[in-house]
N, C-alpha and C. Protein backbone atom coordinates (compact mmCIF):
# COMPACT_ATOMS: atom_id res chain seq x y z
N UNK A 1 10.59 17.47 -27.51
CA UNK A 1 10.75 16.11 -27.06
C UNK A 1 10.37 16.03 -25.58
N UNK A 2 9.68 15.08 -25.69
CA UNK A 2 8.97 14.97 -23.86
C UNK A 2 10.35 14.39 -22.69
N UNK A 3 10.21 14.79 -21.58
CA UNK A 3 11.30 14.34 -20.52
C UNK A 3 10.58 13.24 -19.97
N UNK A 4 11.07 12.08 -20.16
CA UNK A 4 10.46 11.17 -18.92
C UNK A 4 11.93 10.68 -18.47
N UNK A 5 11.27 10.47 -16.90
CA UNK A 5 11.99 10.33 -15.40
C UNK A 5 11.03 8.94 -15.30
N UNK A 6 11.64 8.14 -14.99
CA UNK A 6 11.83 7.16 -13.87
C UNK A 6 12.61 7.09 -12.69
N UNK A 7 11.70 6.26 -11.62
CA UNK A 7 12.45 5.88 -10.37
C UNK A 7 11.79 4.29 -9.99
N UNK A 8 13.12 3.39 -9.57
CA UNK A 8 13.12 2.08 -9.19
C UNK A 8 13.27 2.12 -7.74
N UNK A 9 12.78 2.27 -6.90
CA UNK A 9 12.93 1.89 -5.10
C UNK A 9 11.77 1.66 -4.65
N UNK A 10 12.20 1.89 -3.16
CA UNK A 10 10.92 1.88 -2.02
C UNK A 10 10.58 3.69 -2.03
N UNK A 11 8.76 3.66 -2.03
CA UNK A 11 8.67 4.78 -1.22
C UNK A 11 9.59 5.28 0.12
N UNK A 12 9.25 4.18 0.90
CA UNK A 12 10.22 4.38 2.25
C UNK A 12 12.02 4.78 1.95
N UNK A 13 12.76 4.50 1.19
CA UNK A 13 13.85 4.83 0.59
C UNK A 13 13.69 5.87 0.45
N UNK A 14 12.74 6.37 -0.43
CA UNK A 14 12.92 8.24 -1.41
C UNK A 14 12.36 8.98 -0.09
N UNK A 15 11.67 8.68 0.87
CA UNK A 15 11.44 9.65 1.66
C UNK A 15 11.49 9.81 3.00
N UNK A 16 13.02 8.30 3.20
CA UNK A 16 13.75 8.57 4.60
C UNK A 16 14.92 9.82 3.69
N UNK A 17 15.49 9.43 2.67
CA UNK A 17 16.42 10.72 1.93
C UNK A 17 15.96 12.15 2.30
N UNK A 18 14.55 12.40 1.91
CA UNK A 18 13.90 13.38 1.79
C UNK A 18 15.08 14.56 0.92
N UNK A 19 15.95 13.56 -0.07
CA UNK A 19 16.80 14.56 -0.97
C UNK A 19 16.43 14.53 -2.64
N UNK A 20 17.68 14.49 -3.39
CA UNK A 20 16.75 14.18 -4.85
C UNK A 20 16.22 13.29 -5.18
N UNK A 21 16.80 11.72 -4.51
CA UNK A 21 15.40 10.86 -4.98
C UNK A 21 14.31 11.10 -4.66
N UNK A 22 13.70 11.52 -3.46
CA UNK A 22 12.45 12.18 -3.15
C UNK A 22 12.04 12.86 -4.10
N UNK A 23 12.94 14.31 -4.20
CA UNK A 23 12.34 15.17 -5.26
C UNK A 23 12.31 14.06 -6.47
N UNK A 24 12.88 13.70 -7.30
CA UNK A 24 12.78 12.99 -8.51
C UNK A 24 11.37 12.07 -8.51
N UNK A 25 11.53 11.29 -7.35
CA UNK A 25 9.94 10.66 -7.41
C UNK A 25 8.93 11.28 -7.51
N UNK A 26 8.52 12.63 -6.81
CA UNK A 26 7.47 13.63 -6.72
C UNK A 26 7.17 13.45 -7.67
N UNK A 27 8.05 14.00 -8.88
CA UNK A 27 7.63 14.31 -10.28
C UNK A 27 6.84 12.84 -11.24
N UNK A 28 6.87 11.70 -10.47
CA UNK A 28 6.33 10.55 -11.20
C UNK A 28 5.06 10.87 -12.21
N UNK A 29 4.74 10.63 -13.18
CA UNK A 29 3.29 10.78 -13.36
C UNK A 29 2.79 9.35 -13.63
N UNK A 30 3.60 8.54 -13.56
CA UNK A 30 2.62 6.74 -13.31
C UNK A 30 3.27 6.04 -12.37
N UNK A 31 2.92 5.54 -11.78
CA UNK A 31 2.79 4.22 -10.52
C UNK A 31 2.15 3.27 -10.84
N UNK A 32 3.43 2.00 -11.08
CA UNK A 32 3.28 0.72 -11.21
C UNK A 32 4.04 0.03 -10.18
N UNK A 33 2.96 -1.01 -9.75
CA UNK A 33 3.53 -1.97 -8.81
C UNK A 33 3.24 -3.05 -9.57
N UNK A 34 5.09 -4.07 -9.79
CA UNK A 34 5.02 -5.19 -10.43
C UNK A 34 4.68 -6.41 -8.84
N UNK A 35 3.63 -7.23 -9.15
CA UNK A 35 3.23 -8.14 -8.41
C UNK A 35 3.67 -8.96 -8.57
N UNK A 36 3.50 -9.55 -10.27
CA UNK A 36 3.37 -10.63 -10.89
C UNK A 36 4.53 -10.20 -12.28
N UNK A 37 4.93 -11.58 -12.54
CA UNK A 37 6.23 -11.73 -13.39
C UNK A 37 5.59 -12.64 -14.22
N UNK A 38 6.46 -12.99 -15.67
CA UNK A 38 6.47 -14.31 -16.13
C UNK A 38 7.82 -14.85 -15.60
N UNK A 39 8.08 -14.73 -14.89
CA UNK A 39 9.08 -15.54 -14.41
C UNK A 39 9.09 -15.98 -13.17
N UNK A 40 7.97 -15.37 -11.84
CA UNK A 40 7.88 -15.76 -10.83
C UNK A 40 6.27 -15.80 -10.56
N UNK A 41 5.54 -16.90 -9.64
CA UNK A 41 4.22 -16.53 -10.09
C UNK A 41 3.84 -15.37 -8.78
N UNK A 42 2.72 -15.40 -8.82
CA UNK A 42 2.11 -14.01 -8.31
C UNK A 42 2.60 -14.06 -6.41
N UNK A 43 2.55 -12.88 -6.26
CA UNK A 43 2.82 -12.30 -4.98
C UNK A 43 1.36 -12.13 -4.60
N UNK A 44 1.14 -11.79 -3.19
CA UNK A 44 -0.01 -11.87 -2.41
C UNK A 44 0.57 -10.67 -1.86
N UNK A 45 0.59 -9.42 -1.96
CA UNK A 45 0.42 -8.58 -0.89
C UNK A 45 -0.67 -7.43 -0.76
N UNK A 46 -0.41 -6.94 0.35
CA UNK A 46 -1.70 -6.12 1.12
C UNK A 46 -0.68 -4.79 1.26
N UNK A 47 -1.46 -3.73 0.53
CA UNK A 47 -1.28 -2.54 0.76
C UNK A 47 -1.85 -1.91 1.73
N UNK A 48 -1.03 -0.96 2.84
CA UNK A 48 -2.69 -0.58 4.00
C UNK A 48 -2.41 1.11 3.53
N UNK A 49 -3.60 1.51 4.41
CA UNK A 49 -4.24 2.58 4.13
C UNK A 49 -3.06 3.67 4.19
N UNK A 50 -1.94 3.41 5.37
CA UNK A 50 -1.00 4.59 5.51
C UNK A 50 -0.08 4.97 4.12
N UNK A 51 -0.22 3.36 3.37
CA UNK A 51 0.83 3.70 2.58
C UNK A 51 0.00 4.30 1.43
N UNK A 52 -0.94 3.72 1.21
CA UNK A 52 -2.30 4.60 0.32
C UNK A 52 -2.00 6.24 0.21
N UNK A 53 -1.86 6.66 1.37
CA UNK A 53 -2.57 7.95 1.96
C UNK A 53 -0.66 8.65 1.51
N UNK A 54 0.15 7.78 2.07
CA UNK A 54 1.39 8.45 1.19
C UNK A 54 1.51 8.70 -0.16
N UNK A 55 0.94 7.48 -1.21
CA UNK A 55 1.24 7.84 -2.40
C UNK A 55 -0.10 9.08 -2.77
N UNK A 56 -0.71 8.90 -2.48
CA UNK A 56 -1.90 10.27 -3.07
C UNK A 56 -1.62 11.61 -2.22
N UNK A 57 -0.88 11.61 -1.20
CA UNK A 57 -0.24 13.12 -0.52
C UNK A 57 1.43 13.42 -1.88
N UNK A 58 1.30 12.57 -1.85
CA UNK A 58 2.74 12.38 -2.30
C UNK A 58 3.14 12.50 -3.78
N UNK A 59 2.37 12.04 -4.72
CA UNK A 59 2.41 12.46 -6.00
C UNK A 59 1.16 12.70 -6.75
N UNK A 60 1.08 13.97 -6.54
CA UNK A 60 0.03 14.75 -6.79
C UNK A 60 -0.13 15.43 -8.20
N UNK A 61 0.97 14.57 -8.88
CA UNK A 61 0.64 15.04 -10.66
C UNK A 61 0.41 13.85 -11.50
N UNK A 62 0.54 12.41 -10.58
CA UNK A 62 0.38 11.33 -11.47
C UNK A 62 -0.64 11.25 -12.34
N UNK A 63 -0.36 10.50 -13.39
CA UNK A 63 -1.86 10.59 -14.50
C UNK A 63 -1.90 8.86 -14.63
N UNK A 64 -0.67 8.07 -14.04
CA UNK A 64 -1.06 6.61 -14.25
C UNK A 64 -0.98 5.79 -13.11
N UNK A 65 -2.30 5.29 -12.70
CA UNK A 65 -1.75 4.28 -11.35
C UNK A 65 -2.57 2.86 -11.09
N UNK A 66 -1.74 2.61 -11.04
CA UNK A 66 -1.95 0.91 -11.48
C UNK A 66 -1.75 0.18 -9.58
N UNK A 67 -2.85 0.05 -9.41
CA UNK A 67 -3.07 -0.55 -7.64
C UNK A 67 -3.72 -2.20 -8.46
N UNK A 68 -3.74 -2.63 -9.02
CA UNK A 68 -4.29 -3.99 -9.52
C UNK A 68 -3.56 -5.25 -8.35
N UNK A 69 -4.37 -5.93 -7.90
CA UNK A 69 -4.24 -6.91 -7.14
C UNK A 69 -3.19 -6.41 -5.74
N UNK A 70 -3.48 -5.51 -4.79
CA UNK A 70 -2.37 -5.44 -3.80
C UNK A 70 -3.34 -5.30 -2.61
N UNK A 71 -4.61 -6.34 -2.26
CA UNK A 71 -5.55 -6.48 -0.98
C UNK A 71 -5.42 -4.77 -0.83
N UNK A 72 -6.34 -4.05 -1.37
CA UNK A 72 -6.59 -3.12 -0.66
C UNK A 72 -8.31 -3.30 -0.37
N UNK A 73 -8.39 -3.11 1.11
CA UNK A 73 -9.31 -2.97 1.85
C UNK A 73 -10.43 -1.71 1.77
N UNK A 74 -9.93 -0.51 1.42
CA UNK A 74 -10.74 0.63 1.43
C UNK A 74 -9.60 1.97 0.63
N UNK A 75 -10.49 2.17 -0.59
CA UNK A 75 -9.80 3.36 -0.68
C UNK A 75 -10.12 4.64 0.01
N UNK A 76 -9.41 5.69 -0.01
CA UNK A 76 -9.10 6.52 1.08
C UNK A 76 -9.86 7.82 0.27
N UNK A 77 -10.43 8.63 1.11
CA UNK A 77 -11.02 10.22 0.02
C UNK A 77 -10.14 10.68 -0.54
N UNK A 78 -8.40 10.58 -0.03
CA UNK A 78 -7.62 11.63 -0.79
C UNK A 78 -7.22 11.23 -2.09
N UNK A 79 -7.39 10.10 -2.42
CA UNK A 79 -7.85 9.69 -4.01
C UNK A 79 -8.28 11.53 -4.78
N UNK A 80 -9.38 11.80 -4.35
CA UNK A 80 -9.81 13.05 -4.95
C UNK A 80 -9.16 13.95 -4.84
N UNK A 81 -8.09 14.33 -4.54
CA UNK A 81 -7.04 15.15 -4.94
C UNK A 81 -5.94 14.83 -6.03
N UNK A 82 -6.03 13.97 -6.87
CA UNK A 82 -5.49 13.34 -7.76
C UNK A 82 -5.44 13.96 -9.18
N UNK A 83 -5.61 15.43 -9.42
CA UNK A 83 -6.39 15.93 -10.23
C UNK A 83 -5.95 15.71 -11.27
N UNK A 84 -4.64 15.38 -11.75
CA UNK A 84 -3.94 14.81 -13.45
C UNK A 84 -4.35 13.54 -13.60
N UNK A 85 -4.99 12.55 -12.73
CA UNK A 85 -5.54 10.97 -12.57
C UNK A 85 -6.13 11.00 -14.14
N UNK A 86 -5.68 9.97 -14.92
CA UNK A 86 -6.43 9.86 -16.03
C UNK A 86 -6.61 8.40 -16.23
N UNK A 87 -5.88 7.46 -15.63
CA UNK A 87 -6.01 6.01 -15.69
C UNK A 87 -5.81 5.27 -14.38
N UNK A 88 -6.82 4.71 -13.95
CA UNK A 88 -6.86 4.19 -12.21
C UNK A 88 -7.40 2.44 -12.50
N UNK A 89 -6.34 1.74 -11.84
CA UNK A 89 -6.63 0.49 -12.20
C UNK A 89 -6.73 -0.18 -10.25
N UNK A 90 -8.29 -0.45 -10.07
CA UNK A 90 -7.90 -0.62 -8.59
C UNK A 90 -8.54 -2.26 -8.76
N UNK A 91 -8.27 -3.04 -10.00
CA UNK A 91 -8.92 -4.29 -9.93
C UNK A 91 -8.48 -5.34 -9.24
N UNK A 92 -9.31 -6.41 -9.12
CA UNK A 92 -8.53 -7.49 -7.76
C UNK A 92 -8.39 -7.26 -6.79
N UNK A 93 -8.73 -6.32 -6.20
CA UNK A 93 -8.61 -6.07 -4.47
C UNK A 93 -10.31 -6.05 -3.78
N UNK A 94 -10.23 -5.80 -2.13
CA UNK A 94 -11.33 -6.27 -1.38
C UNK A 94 -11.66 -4.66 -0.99
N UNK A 95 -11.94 -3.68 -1.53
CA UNK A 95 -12.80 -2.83 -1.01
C UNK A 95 -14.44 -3.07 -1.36
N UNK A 96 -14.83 -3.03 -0.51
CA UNK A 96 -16.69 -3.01 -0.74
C UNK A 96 -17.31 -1.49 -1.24
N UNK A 97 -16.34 -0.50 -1.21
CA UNK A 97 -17.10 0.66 -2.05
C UNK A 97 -15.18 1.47 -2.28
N UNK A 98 -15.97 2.72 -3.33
CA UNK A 98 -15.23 3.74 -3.59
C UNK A 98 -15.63 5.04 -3.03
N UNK A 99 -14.64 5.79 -2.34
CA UNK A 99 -15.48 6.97 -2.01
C UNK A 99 -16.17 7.80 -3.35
N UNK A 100 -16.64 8.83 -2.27
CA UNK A 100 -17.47 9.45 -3.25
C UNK A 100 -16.24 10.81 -3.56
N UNK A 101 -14.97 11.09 -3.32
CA UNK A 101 -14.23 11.58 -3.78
C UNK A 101 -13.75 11.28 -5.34
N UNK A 102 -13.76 10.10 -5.44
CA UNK A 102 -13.65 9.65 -7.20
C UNK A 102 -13.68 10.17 -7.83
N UNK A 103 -15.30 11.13 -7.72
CA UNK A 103 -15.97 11.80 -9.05
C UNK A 103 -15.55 12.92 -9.23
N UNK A 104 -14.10 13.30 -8.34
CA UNK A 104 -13.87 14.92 -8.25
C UNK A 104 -12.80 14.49 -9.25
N UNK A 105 -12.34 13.43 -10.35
CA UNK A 105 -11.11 13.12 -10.80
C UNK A 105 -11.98 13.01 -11.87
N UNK A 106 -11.81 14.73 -12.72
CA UNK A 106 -12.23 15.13 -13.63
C UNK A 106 -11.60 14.86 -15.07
N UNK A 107 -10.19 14.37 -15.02
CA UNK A 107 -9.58 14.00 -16.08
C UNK A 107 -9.54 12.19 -16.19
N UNK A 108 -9.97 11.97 -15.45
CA UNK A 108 -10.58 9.95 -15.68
C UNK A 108 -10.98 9.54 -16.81
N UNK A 109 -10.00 9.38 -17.46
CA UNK A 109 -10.71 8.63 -18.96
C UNK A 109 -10.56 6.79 -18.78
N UNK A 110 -10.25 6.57 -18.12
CA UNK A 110 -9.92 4.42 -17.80
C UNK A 110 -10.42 4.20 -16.46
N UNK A 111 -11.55 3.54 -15.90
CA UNK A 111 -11.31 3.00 -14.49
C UNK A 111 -11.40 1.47 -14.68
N UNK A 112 -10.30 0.55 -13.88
CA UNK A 112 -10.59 -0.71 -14.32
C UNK A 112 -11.19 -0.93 -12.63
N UNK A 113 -12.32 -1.97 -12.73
CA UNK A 113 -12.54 -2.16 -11.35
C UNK A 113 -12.89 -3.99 -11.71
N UNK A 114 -12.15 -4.84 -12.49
CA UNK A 114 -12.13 -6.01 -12.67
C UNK A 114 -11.81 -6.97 -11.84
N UNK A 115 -12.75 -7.78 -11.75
CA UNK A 115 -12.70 -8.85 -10.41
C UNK A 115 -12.59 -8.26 -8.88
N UNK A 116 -13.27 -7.00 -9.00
CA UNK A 116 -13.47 -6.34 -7.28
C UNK A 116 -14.96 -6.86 -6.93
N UNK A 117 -14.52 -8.60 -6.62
CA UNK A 117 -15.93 -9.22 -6.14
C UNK A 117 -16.35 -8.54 -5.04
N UNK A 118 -16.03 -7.62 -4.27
CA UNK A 118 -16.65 -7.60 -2.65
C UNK A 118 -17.16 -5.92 -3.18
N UNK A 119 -17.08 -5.21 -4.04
CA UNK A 119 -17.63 -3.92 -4.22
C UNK A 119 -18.68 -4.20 -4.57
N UNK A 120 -19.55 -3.04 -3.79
CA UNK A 120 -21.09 -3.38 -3.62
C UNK A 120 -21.95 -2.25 -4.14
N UNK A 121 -21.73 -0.98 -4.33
CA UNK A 121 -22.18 0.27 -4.70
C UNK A 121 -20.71 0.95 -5.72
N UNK A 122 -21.30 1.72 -6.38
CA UNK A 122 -20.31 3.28 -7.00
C UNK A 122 -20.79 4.29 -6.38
N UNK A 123 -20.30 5.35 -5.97
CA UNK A 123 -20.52 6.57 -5.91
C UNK A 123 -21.77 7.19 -6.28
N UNK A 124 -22.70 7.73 -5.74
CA UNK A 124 -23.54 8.44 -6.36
C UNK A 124 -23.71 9.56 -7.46
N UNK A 125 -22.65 9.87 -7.06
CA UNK A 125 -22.06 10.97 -8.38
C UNK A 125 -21.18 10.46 -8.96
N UNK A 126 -21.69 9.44 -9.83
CA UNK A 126 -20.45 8.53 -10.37
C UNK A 126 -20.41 9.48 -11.83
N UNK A 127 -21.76 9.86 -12.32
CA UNK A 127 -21.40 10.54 -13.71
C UNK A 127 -21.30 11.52 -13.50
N UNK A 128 -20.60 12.04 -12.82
CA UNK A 128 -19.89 13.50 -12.96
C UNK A 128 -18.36 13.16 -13.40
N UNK A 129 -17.96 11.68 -13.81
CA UNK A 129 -17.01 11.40 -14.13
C UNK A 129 -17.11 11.69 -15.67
N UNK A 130 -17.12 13.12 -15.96
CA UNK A 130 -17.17 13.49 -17.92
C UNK A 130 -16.33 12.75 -18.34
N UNK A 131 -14.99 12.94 -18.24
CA UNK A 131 -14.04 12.35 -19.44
C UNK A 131 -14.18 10.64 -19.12
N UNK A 132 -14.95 9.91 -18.19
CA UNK A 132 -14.89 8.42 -18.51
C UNK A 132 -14.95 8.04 -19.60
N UNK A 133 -14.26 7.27 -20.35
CA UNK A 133 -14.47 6.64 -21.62
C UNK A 133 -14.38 4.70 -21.80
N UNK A 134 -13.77 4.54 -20.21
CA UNK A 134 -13.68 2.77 -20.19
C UNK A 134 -14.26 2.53 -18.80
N UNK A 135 -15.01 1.56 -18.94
CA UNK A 135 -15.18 1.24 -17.13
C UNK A 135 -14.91 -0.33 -17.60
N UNK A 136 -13.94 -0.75 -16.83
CA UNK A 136 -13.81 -2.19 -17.19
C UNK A 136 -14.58 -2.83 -15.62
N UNK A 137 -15.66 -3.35 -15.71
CA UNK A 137 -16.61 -3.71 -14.63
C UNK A 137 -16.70 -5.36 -14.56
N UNK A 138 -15.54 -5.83 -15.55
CA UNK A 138 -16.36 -7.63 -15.29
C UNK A 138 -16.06 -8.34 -14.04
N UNK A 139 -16.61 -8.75 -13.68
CA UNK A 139 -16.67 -9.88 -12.42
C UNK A 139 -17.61 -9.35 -11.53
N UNK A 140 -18.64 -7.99 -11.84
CA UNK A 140 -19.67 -7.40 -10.51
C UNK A 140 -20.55 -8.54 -11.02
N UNK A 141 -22.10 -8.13 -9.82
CA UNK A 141 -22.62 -8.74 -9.72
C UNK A 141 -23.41 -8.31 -10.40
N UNK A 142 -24.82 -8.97 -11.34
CA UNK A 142 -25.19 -8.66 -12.56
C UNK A 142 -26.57 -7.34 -11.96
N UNK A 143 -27.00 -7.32 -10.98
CA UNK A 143 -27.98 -6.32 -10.15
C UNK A 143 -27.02 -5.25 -10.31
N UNK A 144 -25.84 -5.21 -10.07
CA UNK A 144 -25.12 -3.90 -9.73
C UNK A 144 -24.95 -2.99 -11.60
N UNK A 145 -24.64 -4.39 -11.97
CA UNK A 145 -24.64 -3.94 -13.56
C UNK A 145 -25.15 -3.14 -14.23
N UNK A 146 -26.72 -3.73 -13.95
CA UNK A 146 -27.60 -3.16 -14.45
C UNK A 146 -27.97 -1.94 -13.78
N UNK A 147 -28.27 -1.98 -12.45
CA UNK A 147 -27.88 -0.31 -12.32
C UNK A 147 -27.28 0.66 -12.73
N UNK A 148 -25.72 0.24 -12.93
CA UNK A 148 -24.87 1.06 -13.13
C UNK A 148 -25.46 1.53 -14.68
N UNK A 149 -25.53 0.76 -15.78
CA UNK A 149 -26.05 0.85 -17.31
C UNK A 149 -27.09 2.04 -17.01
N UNK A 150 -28.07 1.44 -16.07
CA UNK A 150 -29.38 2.97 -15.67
C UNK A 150 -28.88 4.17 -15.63
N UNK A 151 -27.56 3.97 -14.78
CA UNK A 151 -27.16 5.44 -14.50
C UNK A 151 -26.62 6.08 -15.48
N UNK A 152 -25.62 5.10 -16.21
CA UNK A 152 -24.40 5.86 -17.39
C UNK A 152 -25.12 5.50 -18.39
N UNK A 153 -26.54 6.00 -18.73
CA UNK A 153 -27.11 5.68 -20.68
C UNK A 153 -26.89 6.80 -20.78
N UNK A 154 -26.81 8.48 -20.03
CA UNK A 154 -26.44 9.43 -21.12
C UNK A 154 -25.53 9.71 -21.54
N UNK A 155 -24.20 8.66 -20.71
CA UNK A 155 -22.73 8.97 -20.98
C UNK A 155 -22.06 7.68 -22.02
N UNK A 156 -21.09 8.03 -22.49
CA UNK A 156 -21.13 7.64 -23.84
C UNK A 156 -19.72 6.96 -23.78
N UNK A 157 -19.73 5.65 -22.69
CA UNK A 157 -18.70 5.25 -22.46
C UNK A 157 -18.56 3.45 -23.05
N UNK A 158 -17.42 3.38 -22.88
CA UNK A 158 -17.40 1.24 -23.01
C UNK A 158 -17.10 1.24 -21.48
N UNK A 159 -18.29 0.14 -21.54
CA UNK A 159 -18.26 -0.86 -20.32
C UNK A 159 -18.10 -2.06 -20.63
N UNK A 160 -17.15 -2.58 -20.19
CA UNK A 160 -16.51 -4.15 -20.43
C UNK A 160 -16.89 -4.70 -18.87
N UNK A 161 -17.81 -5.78 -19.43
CA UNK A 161 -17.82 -6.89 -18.00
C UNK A 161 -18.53 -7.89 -19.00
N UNK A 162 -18.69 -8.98 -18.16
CA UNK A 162 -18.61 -10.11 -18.30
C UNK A 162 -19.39 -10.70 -17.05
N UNK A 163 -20.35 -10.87 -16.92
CA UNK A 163 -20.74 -11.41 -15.67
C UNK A 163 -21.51 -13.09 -15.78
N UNK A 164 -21.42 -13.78 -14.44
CA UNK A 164 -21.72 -15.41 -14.92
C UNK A 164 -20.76 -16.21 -14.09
């Protein structure tokens, strides 16, 4: 029977303690940030880079992380140390690229990058992403599209977009 652990706080909480909630969070393997409720409508916030750079120093076995709508500006290279990363949802936010660390997140089977109007390129070594199996791409711009299709025809993935 599998152990799952949850934890409900602030980062800043588990690691002014630096005791077992800390340790207990380490062990997370998904990160969800609730934005949006059916019961309250959506929040507007902006994640910055320091706190970025905490959660990817910081839980380094996650396999689920859900950044969907929290203004992030630029993701950070240490993304690529993420090595259990198997589902990365960075849709709705304002970065204009992804590093080229991405492609070192060899267990990536989901990237959602939906409604990231201001991203302008992928990675050059985007197909070294083997295990991709979803790129959810709708809302790019239809030039970028079609590139991207050029690049990934030998890889044998669903691409969901929608462009228009």
């Amino acid at each position: 029977m599998a152990n799952h652990e949850s934890y409900l706080g602030t980062l800043k909480k588990a690691k002014a303690s630096q005791g077992p909630h800390f340790d207990k969070a380490k062990k997370l393997r998904s990160i969800l940030f609730f934005t949006k409720t059916l019961s309250r409508p959506s929040l507007r916030v902006y994640m910055s880079s320091r706190v970025l750079e905490d959660i990817f120093k910081s839980f380094k076995r996650v396999c689920v992380l859900d950044l969907y709508d929290l203004g992030i500006m630029a993701v950070l290279n240490s993304i690529g140390e993420l090595k259990d990363l198997e589902y990365l949802d960075l849709s709705q936010n304002e970065m204009e690229k992804l590093p080229r660390s991405i492609t070192k997140l060899s267990k990536l089977k989901t990237l959602k990058l939906y409604h990231c109007y201001k991203l302008k390129e992928l990675p050059k070594d985007f197909n070294n992403l083997g295990e991709l199996k979803h790129l959810d791409m709708e809302g790019f711009l239809g030039s970028l599209l079609h590139a991207e299709r050029d690049k990934q025809a030998d890889l044998c993935i669903d691409i969901v977009c929608f462009c228009g």
